[in-house]
Protein backbone atom coordinates (compact mmCIF):
# COMPACT_ATOMS: atom_id res chain seq x y z
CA UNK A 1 -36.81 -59.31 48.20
CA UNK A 2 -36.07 -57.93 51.79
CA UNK A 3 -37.07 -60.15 54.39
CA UNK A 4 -39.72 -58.91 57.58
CA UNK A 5 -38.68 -58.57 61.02
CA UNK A 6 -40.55 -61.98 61.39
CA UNK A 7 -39.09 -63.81 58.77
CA UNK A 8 -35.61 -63.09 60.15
CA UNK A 9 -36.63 -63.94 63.81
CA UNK A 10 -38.27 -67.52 61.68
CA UNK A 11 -35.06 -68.27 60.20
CA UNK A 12 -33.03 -68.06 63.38
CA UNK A 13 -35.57 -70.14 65.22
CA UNK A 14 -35.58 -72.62 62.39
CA UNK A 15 -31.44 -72.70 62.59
CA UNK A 16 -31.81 -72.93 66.54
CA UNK A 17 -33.87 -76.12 66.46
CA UNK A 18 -32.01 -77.61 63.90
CA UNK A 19 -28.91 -77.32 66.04
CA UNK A 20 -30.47 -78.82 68.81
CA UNK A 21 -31.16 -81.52 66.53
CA UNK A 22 -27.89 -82.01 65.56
CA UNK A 23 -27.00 -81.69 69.31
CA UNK A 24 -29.42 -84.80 69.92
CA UNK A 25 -28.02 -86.88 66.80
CA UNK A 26 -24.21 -86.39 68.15
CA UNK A 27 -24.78 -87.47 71.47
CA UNK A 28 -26.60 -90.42 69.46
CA UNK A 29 -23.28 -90.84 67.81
CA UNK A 30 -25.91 -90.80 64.56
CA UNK A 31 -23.59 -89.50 62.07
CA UNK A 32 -26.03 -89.80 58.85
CA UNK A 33 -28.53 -87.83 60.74
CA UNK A 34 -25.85 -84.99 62.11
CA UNK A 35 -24.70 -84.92 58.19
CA UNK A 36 -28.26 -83.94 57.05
CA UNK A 37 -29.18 -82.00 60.28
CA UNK A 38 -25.66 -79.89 59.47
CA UNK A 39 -27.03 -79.42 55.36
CA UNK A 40 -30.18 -78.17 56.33
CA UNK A 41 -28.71 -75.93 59.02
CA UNK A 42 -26.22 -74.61 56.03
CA UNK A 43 -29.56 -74.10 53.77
CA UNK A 44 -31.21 -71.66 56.85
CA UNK A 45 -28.18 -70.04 57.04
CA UNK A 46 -27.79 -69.89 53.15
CA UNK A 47 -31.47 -68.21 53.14
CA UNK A 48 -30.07 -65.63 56.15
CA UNK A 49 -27.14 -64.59 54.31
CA UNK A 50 -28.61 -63.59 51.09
CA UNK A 51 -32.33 -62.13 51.82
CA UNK A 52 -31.05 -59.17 51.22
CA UNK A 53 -30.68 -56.22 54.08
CA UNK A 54 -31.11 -57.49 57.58
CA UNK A 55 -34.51 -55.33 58.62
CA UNK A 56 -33.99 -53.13 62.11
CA UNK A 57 -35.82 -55.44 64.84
CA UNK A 58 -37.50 -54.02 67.61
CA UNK A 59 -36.48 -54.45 71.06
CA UNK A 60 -37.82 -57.50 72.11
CA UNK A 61 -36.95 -59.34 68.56
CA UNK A 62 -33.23 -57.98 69.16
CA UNK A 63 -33.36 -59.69 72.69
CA UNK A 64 -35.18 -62.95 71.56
CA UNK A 65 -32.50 -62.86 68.25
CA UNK A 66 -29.64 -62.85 70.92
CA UNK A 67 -31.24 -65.28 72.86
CA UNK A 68 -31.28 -67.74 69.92
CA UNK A 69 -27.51 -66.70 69.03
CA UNK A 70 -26.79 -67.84 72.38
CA UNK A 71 -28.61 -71.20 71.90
CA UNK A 72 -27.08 -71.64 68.67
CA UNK A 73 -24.20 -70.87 69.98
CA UNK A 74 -24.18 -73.06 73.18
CA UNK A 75 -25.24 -76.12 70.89
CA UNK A 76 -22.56 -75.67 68.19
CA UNK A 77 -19.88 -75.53 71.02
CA UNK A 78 -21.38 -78.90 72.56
CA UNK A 79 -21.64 -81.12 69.28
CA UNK A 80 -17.99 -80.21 68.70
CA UNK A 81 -17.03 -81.28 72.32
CA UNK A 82 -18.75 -84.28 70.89
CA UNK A 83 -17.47 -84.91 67.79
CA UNK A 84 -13.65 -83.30 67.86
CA UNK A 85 -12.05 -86.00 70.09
CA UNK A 86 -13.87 -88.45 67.71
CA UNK A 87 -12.62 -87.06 64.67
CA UNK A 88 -9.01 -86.94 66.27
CA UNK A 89 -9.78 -90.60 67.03
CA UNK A 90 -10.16 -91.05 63.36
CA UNK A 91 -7.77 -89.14 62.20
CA UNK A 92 -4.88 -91.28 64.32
CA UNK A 93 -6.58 -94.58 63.39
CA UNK A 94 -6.01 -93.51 59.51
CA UNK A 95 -2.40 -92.14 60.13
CA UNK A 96 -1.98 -95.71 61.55
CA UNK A 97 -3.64 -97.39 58.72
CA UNK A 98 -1.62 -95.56 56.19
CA UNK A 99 1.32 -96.35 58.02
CA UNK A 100 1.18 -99.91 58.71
CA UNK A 101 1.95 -101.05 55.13
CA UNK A 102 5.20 -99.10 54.86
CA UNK A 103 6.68 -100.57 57.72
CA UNK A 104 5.25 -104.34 57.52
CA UNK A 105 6.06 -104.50 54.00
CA UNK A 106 9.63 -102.20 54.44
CA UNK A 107 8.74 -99.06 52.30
CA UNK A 108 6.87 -101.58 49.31
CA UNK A 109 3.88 -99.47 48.95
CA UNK A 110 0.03 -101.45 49.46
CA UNK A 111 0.27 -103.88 47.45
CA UNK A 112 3.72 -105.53 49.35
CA UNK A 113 5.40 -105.23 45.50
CA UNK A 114 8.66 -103.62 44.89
CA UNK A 115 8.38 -103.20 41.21
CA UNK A 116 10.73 -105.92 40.42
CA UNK A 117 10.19 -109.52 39.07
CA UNK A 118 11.60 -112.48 40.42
């Protein structure tokens, strides 16, 4: 079923504050909440994507549409200034993690064994 002019401007309103939710949550450093702010964002944009032919807005819904692209937009660009240098964080804390063993326990593996008894 083809979606109205309104339900398309609904949807990206509904996407917009759910980014500035998820906005809110990373500068939180709430990770739970940004995880289920991000699914329900995916939903929105799930229901977007396949309700059918996009109708031709009018004027002032194309302007307010662009308007909450721009939002969107703006907030997606700001929870990944937020959360990139954290998940590079991460991601060299596990490289160091999964490094340690080989060279404390000279190329053994986790569990410090060699394989050999004795």
């Amino acid at each position: 079923m083809a979606m109205s002019s309104e339900d398309v401007i609904r949807l990206y309103e509904n996407v917009s504050t759910l980014t500035r939710q998820m906005l809110t949550a990373a500068r939180s450093h709430d990770w739970d909440a940004l995880q289920r702010l991000e699914q329900a964002c995916a939903d929105q944009v799930e229901v977007l994507r396949h309700g059918g032919p996009a109708p031709a807005l009018p004027a002032e819904l194309r302007a307010r549409k662009v308007r909450l692209l721009q939002s969107i937009l703006a907030d997606d660009r700001e929870i990944r200034n937020i959360t990139e240098p954290s998940l590079h964080q991460l991601s060299r804390l596990l490289q160091g993690v999964a490094q340690r063993p080989s060279q404390r326990d000279g190329h053994k593996g986790l569990g410090g064994h060699n394989g050999h008894k004795g």
